[in-house]
PDB file of N, CA and C in Angstrom:
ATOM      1  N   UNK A   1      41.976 134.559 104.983  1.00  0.00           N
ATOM      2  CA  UNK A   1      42.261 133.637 103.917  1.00  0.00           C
ATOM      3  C   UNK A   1      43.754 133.322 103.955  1.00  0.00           C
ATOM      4  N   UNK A   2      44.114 131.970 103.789  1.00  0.00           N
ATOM      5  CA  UNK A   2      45.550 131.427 103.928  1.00  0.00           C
ATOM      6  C   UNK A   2      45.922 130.686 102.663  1.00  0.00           C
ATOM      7  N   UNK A   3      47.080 131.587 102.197  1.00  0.00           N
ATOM      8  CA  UNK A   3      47.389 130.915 101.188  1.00  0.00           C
ATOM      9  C   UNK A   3      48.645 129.721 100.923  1.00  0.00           C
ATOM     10  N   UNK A   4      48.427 128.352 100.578  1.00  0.00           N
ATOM     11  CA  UNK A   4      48.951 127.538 100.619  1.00  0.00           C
ATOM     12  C   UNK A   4      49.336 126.900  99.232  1.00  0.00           C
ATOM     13  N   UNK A   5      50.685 127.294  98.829  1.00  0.00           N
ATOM     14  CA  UNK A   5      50.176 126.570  97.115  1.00  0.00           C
ATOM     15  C   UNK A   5      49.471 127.032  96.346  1.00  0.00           C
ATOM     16  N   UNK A   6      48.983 128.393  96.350  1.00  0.00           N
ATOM     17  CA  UNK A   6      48.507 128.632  95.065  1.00  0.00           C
ATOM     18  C   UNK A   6      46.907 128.019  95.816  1.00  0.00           C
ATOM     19  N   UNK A   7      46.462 127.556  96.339  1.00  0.00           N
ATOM     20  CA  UNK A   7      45.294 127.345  97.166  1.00  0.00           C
ATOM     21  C   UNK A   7      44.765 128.006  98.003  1.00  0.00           C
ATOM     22  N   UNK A   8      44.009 128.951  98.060  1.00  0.00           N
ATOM     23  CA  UNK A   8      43.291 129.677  98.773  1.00  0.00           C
ATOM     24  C   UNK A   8      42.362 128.991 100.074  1.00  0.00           C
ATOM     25  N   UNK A   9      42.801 128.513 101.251  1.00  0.00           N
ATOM     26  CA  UNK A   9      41.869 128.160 102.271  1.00  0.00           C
ATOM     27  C   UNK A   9      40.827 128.768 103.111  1.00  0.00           C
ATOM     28  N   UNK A  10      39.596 128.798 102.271  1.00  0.00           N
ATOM     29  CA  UNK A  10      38.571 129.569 103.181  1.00  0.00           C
ATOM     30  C   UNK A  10      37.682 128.681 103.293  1.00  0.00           C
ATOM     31  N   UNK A  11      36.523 129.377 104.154  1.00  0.00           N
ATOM     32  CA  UNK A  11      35.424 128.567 104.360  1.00  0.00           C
ATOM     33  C   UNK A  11      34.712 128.330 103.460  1.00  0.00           C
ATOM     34  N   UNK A  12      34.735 128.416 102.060  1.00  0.00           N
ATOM     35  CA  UNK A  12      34.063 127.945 100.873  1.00  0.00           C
ATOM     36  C   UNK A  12      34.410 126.524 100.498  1.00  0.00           C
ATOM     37  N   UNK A  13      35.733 126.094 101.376  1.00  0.00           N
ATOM     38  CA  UNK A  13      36.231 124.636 101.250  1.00  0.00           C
ATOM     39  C   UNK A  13      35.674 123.732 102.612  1.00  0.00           C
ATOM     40  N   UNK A  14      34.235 123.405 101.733  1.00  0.00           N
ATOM     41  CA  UNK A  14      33.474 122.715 103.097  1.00  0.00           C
ATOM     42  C   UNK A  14      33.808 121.255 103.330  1.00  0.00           C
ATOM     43  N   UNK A  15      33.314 120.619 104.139  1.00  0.00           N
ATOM     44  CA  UNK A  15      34.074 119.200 104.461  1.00  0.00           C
ATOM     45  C   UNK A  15      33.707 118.584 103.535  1.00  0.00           C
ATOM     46  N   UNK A  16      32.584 118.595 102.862  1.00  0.00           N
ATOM     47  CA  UNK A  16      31.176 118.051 101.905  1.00  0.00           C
ATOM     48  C   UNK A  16      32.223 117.788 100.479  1.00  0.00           C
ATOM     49  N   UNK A  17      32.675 119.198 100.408  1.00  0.00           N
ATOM     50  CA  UNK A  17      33.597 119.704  98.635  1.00  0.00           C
ATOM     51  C   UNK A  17      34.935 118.734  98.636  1.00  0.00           C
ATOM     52  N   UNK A  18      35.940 118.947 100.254  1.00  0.00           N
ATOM     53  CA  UNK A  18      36.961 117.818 100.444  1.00  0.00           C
ATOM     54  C   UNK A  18      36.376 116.545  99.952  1.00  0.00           C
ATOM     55  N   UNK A  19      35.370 116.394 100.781  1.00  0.00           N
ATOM     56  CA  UNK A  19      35.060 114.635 100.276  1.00  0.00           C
ATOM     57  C   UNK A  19      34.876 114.495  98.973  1.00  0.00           C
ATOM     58  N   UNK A  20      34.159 115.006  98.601  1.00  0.00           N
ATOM     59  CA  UNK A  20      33.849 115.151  96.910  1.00  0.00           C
ATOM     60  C   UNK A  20      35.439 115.281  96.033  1.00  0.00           C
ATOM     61  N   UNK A  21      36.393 115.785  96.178  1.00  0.00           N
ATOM     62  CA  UNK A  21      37.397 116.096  95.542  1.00  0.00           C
ATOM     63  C   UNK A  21      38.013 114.763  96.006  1.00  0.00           C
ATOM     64  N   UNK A  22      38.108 114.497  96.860  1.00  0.00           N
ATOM     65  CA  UNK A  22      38.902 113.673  97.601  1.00  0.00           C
ATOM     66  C   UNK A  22      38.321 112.122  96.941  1.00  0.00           C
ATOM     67  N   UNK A  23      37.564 112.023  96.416  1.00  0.00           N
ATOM     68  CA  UNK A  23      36.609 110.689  95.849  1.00  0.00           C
ATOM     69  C   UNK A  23      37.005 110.663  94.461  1.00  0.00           C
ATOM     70  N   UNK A  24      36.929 111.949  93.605  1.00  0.00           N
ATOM     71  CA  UNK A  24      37.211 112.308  92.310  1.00  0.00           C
ATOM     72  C   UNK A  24      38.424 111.326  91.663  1.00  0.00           C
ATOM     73  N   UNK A  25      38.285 110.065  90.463  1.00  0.00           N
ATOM     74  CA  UNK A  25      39.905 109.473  90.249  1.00  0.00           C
ATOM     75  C   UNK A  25      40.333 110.154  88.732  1.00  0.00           C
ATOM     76  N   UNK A  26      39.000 110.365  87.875  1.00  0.00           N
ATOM     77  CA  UNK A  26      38.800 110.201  86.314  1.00  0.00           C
ATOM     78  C   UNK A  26      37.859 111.119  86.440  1.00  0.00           C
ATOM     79  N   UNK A  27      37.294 111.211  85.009  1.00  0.00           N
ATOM     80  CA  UNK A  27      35.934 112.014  84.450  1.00  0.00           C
ATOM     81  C   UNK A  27      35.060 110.961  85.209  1.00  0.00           C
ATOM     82  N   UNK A  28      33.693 111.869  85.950  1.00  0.00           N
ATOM     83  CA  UNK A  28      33.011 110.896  86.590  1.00  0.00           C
ATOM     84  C   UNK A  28      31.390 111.442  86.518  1.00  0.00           C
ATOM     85  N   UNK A  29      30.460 110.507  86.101  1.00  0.00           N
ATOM     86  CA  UNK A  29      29.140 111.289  85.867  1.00  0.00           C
ATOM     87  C   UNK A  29      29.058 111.459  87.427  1.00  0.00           C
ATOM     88  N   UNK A  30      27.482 111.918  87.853  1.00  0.00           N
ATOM     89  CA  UNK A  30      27.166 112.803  88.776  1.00  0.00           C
ATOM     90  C   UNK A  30      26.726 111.212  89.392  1.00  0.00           C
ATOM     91  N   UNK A  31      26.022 110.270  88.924  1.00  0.00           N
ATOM     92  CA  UNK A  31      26.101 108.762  89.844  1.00  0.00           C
ATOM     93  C   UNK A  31      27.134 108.147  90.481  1.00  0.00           C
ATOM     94  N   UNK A  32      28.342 108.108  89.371  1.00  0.00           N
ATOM     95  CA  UNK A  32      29.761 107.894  90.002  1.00  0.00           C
ATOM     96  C   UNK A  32      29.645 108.188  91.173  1.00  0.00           C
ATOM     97  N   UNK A  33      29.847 109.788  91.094  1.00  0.00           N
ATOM     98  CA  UNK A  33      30.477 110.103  92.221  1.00  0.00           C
ATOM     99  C   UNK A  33      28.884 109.891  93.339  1.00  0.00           C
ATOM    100  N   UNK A  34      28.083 110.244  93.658  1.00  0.00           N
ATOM    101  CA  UNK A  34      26.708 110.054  94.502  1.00  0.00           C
ATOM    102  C   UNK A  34      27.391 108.663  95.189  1.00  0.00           C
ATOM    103  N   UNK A  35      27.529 107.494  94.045  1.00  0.00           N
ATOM    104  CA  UNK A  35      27.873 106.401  94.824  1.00  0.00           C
ATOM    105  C   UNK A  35      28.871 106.120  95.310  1.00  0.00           C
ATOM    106  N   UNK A  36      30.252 106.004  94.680  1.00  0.00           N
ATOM    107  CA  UNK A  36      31.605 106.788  95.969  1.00  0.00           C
ATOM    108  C   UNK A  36      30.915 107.320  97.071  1.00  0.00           C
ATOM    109  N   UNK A  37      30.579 108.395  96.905  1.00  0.00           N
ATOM    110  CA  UNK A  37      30.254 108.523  98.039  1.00  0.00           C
ATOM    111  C   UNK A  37      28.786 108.583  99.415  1.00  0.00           C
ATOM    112  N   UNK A  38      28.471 107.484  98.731  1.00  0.00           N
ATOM    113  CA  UNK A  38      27.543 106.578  99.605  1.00  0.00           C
ATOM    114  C   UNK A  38      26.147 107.516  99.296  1.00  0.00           C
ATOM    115  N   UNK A  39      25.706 108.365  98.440  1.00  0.00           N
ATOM    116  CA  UNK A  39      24.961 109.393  98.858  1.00  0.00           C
ATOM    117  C   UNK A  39      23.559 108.906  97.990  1.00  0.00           C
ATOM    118  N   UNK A  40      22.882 109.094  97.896  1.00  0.00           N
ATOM    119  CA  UNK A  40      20.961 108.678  96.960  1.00  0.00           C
ATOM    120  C   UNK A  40      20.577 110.333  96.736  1.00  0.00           C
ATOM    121  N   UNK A  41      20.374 111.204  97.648  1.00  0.00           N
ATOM    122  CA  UNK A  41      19.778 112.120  97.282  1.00  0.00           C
ATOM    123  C   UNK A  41      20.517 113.144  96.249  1.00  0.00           C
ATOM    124  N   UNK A  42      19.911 113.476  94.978  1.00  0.00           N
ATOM    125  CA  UNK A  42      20.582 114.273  94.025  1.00  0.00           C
ATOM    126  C   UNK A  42      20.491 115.497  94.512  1.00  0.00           C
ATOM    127  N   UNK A  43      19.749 116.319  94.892  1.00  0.00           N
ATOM    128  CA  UNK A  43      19.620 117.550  95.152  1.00  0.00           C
ATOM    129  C   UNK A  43      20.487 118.109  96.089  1.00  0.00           C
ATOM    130  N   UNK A  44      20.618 117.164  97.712  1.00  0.00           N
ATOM    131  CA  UNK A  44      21.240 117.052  98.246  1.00  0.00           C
ATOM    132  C   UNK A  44      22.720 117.217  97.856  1.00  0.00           C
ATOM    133  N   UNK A  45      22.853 116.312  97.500  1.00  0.00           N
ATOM    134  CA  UNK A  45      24.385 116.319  96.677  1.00  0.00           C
ATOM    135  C   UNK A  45      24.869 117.507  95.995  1.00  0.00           C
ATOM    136  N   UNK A  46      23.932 117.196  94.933  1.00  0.00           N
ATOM    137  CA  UNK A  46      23.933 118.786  93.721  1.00  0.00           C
ATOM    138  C   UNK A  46      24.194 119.494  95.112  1.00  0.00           C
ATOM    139  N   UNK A  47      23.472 120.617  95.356  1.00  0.00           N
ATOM    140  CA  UNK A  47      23.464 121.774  96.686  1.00  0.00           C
ATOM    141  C   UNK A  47      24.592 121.708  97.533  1.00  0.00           C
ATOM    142  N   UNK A  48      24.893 120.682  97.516  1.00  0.00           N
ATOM    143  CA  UNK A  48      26.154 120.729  98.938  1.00  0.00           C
ATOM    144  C   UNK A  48      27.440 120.290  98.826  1.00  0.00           C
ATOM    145  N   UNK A  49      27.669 119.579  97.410  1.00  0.00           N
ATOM    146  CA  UNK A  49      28.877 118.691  97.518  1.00  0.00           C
ATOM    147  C   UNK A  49      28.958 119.346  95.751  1.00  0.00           C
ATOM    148  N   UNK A  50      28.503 119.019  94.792  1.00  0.00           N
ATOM    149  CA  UNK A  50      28.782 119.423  93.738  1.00  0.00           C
ATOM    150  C   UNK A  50      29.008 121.112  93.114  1.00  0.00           C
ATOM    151  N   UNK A  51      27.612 121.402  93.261  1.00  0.00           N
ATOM    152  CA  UNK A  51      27.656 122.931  92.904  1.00  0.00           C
ATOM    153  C   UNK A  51      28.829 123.789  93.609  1.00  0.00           C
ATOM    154  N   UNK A  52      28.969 123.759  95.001  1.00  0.00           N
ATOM    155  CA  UNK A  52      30.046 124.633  95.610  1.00  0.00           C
ATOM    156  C   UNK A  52      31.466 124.057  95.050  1.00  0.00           C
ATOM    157  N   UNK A  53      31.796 122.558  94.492  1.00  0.00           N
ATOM    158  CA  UNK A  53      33.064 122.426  94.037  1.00  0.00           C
ATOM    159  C   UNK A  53      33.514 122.621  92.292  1.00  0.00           C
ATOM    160  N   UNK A  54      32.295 123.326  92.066  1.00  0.00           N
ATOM    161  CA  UNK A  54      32.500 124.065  90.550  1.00  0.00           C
ATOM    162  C   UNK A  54      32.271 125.229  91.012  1.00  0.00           C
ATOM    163  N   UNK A  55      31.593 126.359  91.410  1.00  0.00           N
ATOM    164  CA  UNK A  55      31.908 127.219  92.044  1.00  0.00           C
ATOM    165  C   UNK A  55      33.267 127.940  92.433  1.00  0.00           C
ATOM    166  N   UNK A  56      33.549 126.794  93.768  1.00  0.00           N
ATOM    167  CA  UNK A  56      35.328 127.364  93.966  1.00  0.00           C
ATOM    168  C   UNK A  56      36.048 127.082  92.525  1.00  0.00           C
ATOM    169  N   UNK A  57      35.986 126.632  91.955  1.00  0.00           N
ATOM    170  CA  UNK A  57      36.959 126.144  90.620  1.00  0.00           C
ATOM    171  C   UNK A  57      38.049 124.608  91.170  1.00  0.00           C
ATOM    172  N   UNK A  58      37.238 123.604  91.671  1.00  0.00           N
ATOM    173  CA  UNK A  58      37.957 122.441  92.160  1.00  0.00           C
ATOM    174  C   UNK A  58      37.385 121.712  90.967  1.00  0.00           C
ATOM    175  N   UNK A  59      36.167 121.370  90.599  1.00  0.00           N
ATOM    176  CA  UNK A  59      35.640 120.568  89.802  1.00  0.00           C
ATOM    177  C   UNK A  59      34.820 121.213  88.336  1.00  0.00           C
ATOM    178  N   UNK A  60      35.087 120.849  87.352  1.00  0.00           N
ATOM    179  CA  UNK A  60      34.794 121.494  85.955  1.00  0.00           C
ATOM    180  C   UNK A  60      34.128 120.262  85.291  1.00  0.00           C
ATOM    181  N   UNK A  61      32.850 120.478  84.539  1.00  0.00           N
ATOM    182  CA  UNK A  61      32.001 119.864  83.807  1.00  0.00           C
ATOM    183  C   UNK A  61      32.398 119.890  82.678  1.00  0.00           C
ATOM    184  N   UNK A  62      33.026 118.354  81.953  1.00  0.00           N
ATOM    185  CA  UNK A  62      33.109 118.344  80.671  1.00  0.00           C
ATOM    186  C   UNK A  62      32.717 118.806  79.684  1.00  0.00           C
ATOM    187  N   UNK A  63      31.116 118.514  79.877  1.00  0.00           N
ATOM    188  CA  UNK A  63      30.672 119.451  78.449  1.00  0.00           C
ATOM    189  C   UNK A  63      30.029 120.824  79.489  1.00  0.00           C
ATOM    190  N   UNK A  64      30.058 121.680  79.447  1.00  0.00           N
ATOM    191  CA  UNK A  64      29.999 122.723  79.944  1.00  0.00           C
ATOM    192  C   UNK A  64      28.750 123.935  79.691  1.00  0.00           C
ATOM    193  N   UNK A  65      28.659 123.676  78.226  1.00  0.00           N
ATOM    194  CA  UNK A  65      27.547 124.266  77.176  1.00  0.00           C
ATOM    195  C   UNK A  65      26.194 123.510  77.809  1.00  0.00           C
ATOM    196  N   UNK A  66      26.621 122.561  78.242  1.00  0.00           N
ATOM    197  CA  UNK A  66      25.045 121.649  78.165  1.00  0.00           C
ATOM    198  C   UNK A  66      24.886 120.967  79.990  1.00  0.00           C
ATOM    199  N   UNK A  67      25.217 121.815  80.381  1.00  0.00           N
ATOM    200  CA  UNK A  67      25.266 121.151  82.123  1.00  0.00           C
ATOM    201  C   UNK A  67      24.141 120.069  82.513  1.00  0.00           C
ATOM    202  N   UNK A  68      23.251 120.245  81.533  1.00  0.00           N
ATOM    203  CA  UNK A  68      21.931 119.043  81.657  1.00  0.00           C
ATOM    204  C   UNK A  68      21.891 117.765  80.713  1.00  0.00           C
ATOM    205  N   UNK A  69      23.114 117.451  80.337  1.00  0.00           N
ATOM    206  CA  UNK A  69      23.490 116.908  79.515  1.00  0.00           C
ATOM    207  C   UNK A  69      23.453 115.022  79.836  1.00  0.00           C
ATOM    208  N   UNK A  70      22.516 114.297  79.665  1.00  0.00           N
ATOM    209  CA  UNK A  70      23.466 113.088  79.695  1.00  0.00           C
ATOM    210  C   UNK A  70      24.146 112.103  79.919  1.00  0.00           C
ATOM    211  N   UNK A  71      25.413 112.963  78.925  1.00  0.00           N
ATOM    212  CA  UNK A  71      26.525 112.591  78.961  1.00  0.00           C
ATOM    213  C   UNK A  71      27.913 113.598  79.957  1.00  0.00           C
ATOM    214  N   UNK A  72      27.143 113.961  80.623  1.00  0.00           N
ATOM    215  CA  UNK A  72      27.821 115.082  80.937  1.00  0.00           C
ATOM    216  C   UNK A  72      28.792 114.362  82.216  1.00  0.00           C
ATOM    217  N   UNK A  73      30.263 114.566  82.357  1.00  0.00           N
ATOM    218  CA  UNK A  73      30.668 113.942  83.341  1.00  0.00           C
ATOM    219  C   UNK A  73      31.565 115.084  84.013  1.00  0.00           C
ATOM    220  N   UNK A  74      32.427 114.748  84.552  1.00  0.00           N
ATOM    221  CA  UNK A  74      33.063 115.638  85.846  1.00  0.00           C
ATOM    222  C   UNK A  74      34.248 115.657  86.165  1.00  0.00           C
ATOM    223  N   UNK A  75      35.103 116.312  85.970  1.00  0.00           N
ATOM    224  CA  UNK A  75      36.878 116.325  85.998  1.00  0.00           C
ATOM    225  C   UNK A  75      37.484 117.462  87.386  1.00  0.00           C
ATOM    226  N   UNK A  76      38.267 116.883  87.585  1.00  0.00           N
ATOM    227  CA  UNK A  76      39.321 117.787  89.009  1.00  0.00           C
ATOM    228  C   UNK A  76      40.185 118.911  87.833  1.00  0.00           C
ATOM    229  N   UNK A  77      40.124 119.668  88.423  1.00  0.00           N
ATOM    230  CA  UNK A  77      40.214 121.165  87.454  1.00  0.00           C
ATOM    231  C   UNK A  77      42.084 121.266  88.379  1.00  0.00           C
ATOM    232  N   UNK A  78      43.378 121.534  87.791  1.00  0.00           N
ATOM    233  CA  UNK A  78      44.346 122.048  88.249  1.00  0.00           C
ATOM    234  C   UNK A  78      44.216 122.131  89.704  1.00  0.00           C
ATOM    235  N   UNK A  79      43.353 123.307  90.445  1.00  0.00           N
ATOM    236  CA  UNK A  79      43.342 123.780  91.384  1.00  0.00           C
ATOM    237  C   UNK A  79      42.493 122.420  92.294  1.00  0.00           C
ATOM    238  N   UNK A  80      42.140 121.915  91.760  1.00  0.00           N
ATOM    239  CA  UNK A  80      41.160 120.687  92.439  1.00  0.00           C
ATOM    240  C   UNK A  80      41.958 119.333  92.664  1.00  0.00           C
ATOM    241  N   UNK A  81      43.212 119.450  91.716  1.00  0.00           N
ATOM    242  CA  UNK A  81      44.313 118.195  91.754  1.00  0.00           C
ATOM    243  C   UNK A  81      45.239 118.649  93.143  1.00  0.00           C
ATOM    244  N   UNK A  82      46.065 119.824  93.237  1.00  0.00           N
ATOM    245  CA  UNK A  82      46.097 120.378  93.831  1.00  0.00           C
ATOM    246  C   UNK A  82      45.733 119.961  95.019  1.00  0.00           C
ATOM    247  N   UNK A  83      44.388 120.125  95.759  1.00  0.00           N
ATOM    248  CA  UNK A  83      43.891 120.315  96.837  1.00  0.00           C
ATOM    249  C   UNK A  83      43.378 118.840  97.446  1.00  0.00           C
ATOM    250  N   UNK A  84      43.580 117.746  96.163  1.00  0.00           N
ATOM    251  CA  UNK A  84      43.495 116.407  96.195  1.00  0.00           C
ATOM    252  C   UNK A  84      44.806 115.983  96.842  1.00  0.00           C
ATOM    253  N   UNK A  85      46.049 116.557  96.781  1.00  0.00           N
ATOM    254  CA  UNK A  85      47.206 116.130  96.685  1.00  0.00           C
ATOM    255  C   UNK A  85      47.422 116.810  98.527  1.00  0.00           C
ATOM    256  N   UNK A  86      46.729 117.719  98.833  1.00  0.00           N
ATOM    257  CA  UNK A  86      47.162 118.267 100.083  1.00  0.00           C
ATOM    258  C   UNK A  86      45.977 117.331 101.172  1.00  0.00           C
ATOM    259  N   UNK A  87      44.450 116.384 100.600  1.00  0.00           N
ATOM    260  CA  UNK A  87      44.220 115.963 101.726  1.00  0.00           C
ATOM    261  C   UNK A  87      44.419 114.580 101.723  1.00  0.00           C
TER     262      UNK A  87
END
């Protein structure tokens, strides 16, 4: 593990999570971002690009209590601005 900034670089930072962070401008529902980045399948997405970038702590769910929410949209967390700014 290499630490850069207060950024931890391991293999938990998959190319999938970059793109996803890297797309992120504002609070963004889970369509936003799917369509940024060109994607249709939710599960897909969810599984590979979303879940692992709340996980590492790059991306944090507004309402948080209610993850099935909605209204529920999607913010770059400190450590996720960060790692926006290094790709």
């Amino acid at each position: 593990m290499v630490k850069t900034d207060d950024i931890y670089t391991t293999p938990q930072v998959t190319p999938q999570v970059e793109k996803l962070i890297a797309t992120v401008e504002r609070e963004m529902t889970r369509s936003e971002l799917m369509d940024a980045l060109l994607l249709k399948d939710r599960m897909h997405f969810s599984r590979d690009y979303l879940q692992p970038a709340i996980e590492t702590g790059f991306l944090e769910m507004t309402i948080p209590e209610k993850p099935r929410s909605g209204n529920q949209r999607y913010r770059l967390t400190d450590k996720g601005r960060r790692l926006q700014e290094e790709l």
